[in-house]
C-alpha atoms as a PDB file:
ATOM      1  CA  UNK A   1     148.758  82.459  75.403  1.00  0.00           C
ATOM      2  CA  UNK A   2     146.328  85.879  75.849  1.00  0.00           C
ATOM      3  CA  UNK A   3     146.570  86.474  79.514  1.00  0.00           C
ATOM      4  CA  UNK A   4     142.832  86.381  80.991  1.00  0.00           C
ATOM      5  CA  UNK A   5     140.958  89.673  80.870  1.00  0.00           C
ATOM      6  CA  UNK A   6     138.913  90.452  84.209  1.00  0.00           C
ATOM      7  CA  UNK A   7     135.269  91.557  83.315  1.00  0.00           C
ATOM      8  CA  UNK A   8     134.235  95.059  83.563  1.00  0.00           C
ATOM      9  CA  UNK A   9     132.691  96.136  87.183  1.00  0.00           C
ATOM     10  CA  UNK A  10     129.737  97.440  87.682  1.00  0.00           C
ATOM     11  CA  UNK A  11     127.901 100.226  89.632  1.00  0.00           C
ATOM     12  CA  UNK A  12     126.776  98.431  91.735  1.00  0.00           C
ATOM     13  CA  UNK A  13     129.913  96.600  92.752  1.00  0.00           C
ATOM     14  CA  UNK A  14     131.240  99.900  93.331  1.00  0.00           C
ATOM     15  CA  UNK A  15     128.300 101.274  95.241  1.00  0.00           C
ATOM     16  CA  UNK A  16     128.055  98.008  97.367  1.00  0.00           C
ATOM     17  CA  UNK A  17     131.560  99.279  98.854  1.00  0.00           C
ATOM     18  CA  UNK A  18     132.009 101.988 101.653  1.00  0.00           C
ATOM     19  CA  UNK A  19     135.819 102.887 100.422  1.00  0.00           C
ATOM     20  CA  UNK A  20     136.691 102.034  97.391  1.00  0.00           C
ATOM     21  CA  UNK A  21     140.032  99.895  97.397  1.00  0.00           C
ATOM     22  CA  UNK A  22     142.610 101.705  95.100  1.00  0.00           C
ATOM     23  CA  UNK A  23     143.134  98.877  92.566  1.00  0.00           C
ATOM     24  CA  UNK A  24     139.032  98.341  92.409  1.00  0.00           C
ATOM     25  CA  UNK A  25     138.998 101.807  91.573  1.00  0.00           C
ATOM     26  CA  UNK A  26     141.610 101.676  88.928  1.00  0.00           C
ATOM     27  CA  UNK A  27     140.054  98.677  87.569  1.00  0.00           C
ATOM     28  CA  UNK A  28     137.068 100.557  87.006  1.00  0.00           C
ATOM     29  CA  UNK A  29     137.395 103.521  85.779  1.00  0.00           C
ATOM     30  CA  UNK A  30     140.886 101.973  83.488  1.00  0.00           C
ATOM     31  CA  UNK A  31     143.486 104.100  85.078  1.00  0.00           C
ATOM     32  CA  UNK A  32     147.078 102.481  86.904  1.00  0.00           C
ATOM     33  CA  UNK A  33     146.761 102.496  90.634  1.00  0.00           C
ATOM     34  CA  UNK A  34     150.111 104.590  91.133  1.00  0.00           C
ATOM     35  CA  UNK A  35     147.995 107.049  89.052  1.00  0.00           C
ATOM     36  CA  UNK A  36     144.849 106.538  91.260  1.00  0.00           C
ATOM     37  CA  UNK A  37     147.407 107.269  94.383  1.00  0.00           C
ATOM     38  CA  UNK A  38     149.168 110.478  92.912  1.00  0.00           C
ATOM     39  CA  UNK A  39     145.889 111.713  91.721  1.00  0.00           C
ATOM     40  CA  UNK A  40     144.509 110.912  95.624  1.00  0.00           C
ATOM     41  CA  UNK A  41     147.630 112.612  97.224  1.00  0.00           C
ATOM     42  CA  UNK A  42     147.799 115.529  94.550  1.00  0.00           C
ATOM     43  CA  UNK A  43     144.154 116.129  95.268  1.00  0.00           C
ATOM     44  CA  UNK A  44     143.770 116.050  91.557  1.00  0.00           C
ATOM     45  CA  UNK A  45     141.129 113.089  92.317  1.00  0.00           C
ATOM     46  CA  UNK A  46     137.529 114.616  92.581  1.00  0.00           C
ATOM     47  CA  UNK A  47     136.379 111.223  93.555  1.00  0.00           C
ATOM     48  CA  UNK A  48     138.254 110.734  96.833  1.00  0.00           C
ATOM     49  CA  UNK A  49     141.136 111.956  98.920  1.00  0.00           C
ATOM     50  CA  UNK A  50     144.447 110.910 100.549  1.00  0.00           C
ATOM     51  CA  UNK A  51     145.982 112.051 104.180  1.00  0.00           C
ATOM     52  CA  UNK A  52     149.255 111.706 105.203  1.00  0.00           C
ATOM     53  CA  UNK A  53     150.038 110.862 109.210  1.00  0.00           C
ATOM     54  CA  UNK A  54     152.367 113.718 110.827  1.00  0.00           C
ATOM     55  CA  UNK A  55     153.224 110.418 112.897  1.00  0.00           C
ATOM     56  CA  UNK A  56     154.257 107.919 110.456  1.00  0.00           C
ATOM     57  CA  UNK A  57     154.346 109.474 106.984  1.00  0.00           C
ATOM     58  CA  UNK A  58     151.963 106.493 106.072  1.00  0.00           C
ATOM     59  CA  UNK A  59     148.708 107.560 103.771  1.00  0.00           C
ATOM     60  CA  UNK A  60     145.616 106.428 103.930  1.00  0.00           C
ATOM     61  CA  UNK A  61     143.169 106.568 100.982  1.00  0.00           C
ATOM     62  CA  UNK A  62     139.539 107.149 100.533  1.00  0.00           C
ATOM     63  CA  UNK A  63     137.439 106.823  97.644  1.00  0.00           C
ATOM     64  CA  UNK A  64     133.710 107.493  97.507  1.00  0.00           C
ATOM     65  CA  UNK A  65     131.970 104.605  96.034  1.00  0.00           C
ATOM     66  CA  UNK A  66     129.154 107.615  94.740  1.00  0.00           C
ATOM     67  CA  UNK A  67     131.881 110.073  93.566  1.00  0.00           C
ATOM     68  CA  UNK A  68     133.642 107.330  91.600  1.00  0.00           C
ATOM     69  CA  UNK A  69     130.819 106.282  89.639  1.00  0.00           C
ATOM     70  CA  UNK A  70     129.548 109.659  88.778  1.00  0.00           C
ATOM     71  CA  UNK A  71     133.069 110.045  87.702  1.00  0.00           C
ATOM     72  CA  UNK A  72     132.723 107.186  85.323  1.00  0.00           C
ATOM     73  CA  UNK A  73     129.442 108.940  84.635  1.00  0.00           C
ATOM     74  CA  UNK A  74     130.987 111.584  83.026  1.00  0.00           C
ATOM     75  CA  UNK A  75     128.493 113.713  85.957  1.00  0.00           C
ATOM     76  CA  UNK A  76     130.882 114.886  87.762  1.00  0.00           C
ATOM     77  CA  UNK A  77     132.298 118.519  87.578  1.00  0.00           C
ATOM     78  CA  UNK A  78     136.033 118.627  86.768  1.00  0.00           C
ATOM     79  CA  UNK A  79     138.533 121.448  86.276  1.00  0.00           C
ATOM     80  CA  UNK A  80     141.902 121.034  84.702  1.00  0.00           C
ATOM     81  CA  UNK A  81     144.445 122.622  87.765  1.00  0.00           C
ATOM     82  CA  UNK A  82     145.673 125.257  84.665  1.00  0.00           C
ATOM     83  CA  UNK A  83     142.139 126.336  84.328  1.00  0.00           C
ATOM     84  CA  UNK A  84     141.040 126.716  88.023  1.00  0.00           C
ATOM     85  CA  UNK A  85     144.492 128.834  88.495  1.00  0.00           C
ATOM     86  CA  UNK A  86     143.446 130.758  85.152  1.00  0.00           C
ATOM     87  CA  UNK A  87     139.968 131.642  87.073  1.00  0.00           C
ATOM     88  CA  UNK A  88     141.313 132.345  89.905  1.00  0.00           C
ATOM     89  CA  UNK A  89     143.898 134.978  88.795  1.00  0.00           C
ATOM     90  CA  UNK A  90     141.148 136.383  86.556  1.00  0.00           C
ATOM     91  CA  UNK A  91     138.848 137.149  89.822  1.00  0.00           C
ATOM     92  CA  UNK A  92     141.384 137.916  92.023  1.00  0.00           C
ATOM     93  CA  UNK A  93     142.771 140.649  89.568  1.00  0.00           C
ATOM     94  CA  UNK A  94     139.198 142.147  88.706  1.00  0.00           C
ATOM     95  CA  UNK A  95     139.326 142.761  92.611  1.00  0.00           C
ATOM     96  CA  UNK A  96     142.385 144.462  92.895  1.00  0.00           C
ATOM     97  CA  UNK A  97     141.561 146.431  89.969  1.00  0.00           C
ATOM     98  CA  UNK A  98     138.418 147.857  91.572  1.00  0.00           C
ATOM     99  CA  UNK A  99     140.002 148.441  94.826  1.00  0.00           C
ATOM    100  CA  UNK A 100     142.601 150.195  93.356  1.00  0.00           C
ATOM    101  CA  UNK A 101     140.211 152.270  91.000  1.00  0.00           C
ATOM    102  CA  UNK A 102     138.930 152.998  94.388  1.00  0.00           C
ATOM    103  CA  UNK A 103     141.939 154.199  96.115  1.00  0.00           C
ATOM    104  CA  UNK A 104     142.778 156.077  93.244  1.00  0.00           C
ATOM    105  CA  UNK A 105     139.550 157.996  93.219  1.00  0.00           C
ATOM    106  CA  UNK A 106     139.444 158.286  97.126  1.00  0.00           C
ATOM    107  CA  UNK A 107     143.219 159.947  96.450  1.00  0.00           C
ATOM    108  CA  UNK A 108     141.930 162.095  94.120  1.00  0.00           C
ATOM    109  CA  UNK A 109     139.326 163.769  96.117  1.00  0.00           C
ATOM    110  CA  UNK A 110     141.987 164.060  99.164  1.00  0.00           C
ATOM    111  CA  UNK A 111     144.283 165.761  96.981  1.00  0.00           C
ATOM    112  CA  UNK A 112     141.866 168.075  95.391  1.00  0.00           C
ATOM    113  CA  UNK A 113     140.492 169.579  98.821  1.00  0.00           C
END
């Protein structure tokens, strides 16, 4: 016997919530919910977040009904983590390259007078 399928939800089931529960979320957008927590937790989730007590080690979850659907959406700007770093280290080397192309010219003028 076919276990029973649960229908699709909708946007507006999302959107009538203020914090999407994990394993609504996971239901609709048709990922696991230990993926929907290590996504939250890895801040790997641009639809909501995760924060861990200092107290109790316990985390608590928050999903943005809004977030979650543009998600869905395919409207909401992601970045693979590889790619962000790849930017990153691009810009942060053009700097060093001019501030050392800097230095090196400042040194030059020193060292000529």
């Amino acid at each position: 016997m076919k276990k029973a399928t649960k229908r699709p939800l909708t946007d507006e089931e999302i959107m009538a919530y203020d914090n999407v529960p994990i394993d609504v979320a996971a239901r609709y957008i048709g990922w696991s919910s230990p993926t929907i927590y290590r996504a939250l937790r890895e801040e790997r989730a641009p639809f909501g977040f995760a924060v861990c007590s200092e107290e109790t080690g316990s985390w608590t979850y928050n999903i943005s009904p809004g977030l979650l659907v543009k998600y869905k959406r395919g409207d909401l700007p992601t970045y693979r983590l590889r790619e962000l770093e790849e930017v990153m280290v691009r810009h942060v080397q053009e700097a060093l390259d001019l501030r050392l192309a800097g230095v090196s010219a400042l040194m030059g003028k020193v060292l000529s007078a």
